[in-house]
PDB file of N, CA and C in Angstrom:
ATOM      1  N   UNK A   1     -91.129  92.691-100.104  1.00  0.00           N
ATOM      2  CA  UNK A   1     -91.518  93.915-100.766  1.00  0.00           C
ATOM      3  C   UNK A   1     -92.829  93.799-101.517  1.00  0.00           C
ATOM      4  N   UNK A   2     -93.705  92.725-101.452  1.00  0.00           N
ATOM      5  CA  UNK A   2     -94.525  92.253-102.087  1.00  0.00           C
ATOM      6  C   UNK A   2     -95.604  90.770-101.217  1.00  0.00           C
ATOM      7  N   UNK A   3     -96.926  91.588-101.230  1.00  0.00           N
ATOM      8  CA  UNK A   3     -97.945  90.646-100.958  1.00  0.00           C
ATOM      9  C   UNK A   3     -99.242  90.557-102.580  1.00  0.00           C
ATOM     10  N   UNK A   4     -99.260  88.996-102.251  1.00  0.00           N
ATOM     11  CA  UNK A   4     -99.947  88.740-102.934  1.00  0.00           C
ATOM     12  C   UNK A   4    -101.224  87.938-102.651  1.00  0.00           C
ATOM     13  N   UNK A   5    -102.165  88.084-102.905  1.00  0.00           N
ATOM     14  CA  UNK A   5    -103.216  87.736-102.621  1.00  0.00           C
ATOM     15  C   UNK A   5    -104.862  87.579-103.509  1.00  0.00           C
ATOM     16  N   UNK A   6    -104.797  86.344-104.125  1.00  0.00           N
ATOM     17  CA  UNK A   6    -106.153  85.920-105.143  1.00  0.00           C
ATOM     18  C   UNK A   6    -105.583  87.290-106.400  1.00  0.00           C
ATOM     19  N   UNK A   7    -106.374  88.262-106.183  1.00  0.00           N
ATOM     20  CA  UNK A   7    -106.337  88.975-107.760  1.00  0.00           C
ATOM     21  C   UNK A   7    -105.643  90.383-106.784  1.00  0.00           C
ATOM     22  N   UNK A   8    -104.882  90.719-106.397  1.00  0.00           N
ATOM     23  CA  UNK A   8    -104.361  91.617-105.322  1.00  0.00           C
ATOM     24  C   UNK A   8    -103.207  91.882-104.795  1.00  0.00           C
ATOM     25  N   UNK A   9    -102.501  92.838-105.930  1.00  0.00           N
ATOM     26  CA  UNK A   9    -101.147  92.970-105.271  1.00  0.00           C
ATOM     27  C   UNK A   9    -100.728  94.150-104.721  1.00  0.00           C
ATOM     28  N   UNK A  10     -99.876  93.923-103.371  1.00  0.00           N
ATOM     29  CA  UNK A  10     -99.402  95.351-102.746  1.00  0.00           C
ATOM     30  C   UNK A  10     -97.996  95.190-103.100  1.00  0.00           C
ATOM     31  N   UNK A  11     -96.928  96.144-103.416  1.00  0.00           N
ATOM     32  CA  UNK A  11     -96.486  96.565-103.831  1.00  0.00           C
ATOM     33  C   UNK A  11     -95.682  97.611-102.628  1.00  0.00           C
ATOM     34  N   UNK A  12     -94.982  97.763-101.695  1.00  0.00           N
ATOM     35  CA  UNK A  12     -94.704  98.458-100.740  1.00  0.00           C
ATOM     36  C   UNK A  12     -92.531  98.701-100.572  1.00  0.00           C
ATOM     37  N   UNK A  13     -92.356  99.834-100.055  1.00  0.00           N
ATOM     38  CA  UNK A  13     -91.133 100.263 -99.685  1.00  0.00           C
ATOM     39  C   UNK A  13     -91.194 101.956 -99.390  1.00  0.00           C
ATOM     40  N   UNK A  14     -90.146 101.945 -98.295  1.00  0.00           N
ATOM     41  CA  UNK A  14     -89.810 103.415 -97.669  1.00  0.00           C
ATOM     42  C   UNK A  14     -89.252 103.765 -98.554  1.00  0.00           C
ATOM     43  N   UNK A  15     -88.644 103.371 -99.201  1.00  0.00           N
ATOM     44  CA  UNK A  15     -87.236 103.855-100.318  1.00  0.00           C
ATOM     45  C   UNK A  15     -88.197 104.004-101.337  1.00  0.00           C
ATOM     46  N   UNK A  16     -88.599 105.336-102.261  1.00  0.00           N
ATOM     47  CA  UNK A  16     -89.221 105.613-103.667  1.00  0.00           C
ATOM     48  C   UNK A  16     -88.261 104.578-104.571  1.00  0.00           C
ATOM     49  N   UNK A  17     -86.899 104.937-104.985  1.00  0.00           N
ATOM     50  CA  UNK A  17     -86.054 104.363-105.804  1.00  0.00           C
ATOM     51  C   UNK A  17     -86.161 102.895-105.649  1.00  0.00           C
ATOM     52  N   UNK A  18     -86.084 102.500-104.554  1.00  0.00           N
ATOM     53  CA  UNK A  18     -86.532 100.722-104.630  1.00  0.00           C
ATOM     54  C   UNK A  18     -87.723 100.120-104.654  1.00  0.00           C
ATOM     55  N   UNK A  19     -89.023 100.760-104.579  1.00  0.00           N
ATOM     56  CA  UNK A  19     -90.326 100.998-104.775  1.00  0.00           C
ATOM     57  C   UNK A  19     -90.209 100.922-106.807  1.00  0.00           C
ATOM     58  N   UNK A  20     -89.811 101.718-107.082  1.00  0.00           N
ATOM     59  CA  UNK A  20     -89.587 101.762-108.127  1.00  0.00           C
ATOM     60  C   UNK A  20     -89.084 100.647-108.855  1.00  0.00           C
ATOM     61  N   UNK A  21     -88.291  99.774-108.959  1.00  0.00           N
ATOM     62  CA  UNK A  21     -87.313  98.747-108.793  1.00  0.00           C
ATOM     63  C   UNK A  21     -88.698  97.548-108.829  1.00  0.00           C
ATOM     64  N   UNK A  22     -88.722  97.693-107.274  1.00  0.00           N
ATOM     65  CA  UNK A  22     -90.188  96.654-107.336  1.00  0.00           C
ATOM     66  C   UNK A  22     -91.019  96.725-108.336  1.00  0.00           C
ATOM     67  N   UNK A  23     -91.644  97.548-109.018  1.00  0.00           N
ATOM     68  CA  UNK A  23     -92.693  97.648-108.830  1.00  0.00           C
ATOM     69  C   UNK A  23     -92.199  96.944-111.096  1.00  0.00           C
ATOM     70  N   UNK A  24     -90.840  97.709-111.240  1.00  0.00           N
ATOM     71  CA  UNK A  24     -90.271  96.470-112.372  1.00  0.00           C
ATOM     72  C   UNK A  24     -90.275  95.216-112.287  1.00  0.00           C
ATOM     73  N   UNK A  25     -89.531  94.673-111.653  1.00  0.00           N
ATOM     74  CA  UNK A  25     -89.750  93.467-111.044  1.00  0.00           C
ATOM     75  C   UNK A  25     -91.051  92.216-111.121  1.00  0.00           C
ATOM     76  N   UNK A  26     -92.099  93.125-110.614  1.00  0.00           N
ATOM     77  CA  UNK A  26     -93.168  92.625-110.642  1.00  0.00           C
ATOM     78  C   UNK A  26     -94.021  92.708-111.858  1.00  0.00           C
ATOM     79  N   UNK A  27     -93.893  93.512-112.675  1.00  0.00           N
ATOM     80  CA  UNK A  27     -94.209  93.635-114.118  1.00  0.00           C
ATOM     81  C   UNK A  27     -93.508  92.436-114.707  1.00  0.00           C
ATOM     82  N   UNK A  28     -92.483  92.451-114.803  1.00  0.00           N
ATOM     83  CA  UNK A  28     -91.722  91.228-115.349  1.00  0.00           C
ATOM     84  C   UNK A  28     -91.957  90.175-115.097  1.00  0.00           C
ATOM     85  N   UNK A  29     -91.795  90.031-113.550  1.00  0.00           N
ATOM     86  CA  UNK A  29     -92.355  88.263-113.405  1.00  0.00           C
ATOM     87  C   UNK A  29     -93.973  88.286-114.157  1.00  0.00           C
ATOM     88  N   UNK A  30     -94.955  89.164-114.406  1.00  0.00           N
ATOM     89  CA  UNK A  30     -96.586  89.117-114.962  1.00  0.00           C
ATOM     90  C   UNK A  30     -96.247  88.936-116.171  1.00  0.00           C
ATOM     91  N   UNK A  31     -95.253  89.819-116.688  1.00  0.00           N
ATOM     92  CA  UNK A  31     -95.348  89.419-118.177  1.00  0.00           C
ATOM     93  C   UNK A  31     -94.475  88.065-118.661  1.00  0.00           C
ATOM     94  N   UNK A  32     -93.727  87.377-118.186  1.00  0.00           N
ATOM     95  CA  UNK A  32     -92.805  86.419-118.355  1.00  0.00           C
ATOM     96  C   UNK A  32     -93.954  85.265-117.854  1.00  0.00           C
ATOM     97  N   UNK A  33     -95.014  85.246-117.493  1.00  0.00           N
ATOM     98  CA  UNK A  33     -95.656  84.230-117.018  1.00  0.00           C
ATOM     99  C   UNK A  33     -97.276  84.657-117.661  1.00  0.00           C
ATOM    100  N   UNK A  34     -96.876  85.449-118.546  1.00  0.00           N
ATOM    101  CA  UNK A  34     -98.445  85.571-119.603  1.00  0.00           C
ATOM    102  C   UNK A  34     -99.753  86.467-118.561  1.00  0.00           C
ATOM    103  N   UNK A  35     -99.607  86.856-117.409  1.00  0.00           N
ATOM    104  CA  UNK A  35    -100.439  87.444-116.484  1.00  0.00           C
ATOM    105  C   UNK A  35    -100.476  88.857-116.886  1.00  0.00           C
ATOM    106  N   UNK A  36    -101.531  89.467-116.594  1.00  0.00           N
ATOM    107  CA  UNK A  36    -101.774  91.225-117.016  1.00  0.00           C
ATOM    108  C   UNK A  36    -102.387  91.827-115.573  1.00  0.00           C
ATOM    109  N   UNK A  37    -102.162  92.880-115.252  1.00  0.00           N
ATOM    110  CA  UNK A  37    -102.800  93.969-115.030  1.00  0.00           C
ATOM    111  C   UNK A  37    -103.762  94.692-115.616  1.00  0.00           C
ATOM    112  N   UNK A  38    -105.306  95.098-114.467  1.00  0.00           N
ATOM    113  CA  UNK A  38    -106.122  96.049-115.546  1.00  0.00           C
ATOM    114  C   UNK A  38    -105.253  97.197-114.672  1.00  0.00           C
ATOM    115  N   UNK A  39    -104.358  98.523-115.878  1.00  0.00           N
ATOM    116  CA  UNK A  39    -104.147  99.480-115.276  1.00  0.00           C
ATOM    117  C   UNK A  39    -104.857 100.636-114.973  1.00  0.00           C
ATOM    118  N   UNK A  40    -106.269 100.475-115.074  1.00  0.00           N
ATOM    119  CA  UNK A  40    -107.525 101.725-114.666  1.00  0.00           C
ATOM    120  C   UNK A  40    -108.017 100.747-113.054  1.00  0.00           C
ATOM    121  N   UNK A  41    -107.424  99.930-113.219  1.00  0.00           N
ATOM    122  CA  UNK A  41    -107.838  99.475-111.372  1.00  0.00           C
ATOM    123  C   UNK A  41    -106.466  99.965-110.604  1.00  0.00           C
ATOM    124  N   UNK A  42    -105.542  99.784-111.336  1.00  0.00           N
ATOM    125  CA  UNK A  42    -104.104 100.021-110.813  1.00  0.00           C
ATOM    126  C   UNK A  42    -103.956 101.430-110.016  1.00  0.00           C
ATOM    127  N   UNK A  43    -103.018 101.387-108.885  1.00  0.00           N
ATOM    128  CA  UNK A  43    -103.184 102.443-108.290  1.00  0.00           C
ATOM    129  C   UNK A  43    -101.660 102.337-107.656  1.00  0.00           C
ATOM    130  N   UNK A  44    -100.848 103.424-108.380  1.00  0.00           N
ATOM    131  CA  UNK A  44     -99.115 103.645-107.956  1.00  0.00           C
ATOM    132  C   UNK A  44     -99.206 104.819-107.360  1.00  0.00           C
ATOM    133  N   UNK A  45     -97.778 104.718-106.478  1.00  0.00           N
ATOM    134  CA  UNK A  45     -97.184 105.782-105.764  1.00  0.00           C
ATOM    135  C   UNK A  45     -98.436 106.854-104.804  1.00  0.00           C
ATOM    136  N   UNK A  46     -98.893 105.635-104.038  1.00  0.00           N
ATOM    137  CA  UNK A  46     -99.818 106.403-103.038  1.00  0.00           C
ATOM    138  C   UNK A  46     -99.457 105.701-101.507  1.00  0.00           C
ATOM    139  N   UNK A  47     -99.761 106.482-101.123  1.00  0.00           N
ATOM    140  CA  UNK A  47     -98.827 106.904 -99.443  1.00  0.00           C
ATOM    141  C   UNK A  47    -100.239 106.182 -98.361  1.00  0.00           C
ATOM    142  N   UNK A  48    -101.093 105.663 -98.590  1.00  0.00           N
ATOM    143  CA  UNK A  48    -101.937 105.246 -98.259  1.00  0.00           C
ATOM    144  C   UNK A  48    -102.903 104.540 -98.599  1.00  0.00           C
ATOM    145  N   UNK A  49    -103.085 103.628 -97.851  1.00  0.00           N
ATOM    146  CA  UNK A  49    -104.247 102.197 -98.620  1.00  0.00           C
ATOM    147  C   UNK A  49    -104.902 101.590 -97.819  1.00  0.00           C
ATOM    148  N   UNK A  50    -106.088 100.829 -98.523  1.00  0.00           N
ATOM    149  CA  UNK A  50    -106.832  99.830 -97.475  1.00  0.00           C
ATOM    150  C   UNK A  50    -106.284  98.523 -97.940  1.00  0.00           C
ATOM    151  N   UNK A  51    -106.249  97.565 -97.426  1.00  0.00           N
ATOM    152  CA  UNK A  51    -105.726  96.466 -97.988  1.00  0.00           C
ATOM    153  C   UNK A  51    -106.596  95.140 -97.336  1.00  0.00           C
ATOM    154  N   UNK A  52    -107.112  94.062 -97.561  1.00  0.00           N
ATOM    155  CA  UNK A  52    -107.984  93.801 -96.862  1.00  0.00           C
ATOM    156  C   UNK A  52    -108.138  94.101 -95.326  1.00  0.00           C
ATOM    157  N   UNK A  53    -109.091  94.617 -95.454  1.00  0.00           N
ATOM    158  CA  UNK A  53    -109.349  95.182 -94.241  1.00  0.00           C
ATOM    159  C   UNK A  53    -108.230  95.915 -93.109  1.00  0.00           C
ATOM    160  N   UNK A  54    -107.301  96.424 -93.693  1.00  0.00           N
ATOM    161  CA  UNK A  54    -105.749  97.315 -93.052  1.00  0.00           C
ATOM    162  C   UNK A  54    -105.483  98.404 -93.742  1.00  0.00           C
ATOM    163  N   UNK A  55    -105.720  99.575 -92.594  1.00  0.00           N
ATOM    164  CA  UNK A  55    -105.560 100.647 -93.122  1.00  0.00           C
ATOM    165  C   UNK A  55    -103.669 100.958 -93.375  1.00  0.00           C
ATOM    166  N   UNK A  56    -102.907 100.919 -94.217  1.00  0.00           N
ATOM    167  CA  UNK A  56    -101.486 100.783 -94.558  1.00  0.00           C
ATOM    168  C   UNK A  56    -101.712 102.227 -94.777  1.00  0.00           C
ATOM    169  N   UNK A  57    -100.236 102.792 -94.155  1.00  0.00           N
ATOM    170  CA  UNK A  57     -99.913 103.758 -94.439  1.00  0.00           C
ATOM    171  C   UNK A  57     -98.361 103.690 -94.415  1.00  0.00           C
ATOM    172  N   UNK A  58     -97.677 105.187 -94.520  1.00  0.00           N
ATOM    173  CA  UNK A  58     -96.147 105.408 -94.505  1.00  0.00           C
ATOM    174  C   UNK A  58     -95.543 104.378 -92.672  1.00  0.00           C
ATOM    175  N   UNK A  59     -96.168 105.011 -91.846  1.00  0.00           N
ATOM    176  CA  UNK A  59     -96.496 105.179 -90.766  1.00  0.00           C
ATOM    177  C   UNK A  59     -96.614 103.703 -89.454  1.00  0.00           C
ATOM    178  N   UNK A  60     -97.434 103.205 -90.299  1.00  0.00           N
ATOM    179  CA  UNK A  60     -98.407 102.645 -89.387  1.00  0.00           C
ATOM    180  C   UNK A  60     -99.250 101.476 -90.559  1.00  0.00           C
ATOM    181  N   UNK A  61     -99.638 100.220 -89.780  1.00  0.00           N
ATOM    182  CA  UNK A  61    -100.735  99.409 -90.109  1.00  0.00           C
ATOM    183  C   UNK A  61    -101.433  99.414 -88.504  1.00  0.00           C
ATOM    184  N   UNK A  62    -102.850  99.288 -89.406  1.00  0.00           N
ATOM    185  CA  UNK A  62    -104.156  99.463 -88.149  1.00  0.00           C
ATOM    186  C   UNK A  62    -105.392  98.731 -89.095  1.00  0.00           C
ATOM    187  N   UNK A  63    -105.797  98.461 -88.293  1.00  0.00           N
ATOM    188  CA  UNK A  63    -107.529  97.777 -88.862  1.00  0.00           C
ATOM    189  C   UNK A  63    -108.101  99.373 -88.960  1.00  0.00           C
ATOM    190  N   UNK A  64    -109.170  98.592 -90.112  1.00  0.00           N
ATOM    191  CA  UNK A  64    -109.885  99.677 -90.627  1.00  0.00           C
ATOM    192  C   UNK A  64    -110.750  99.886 -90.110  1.00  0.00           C
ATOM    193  N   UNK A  65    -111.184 100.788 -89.403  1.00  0.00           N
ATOM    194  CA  UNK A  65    -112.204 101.443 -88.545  1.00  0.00           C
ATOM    195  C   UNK A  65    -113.595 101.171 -88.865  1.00  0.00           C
ATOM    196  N   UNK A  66    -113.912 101.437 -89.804  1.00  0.00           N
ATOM    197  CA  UNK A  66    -114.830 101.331 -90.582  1.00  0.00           C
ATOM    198  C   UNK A  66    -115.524  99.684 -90.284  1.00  0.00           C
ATOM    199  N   UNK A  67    -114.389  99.028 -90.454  1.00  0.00           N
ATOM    200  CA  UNK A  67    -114.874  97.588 -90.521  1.00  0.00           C
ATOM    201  C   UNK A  67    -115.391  96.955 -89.003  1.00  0.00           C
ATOM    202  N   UNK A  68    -114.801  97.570 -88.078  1.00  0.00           N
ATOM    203  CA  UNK A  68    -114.486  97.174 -86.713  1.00  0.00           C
ATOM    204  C   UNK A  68    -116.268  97.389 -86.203  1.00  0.00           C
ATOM    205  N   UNK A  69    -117.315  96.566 -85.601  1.00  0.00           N
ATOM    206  CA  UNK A  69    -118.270  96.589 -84.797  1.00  0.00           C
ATOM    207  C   UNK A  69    -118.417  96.195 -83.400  1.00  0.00           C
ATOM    208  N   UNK A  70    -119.028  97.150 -83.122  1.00  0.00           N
ATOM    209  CA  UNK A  70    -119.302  97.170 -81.027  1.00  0.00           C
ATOM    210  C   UNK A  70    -120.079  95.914 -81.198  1.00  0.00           C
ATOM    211  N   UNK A  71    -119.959  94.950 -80.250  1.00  0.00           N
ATOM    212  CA  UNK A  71    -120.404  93.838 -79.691  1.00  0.00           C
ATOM    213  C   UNK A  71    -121.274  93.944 -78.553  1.00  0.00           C
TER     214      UNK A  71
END
C-alpha cells in the first residue's frame, strides 16, 4: 500500500476507507521515528499522479508521455 523512494512517498488504494487507514499508518511510523513531512509539498486524495516517470492513475500505470523520445 506504500512505495517509498529517497524523499518520496506514494501512498495508494481502491478502497478510500483503507487509503485513509494508510495514509495513518504512515504518519505514525514518521512520527515514531522523528521524520516530518513538508505538508505544502504534500498532495492527498488525488486520483492521479506522476510518479517517477509513471503516469498512476485509478485505472492504469503507463510511462509518461512526455518523457518518452523518438530515436
Amino acid at each position: 500500500f506504500a512505495i517509498y523512494y529517497l524523499n518520496n512517498i506514494l501512498i495508494y488504494s481502491k478502497i478510500f476507507i483503507e487509503y485513509k487507514e494508510y495514509i495513518r499508518k504512515i504518519l505514525n511510523v514518521l512520527y515514531k521515528y522523528k521524520l516530518s513531512i513538508n505538508i505544502e509539498k504534500s498532495k492527498f486524495y488525488i486520483r492521479e499522479t506522476i510518479f517517477f516517470k509513471y503516469l498512476i492513475s485509478e485505472n492504469e500505470i503507463r510511462i509518461e508521455l512526455s518523457k518518452v523520445e523518438v530515436i
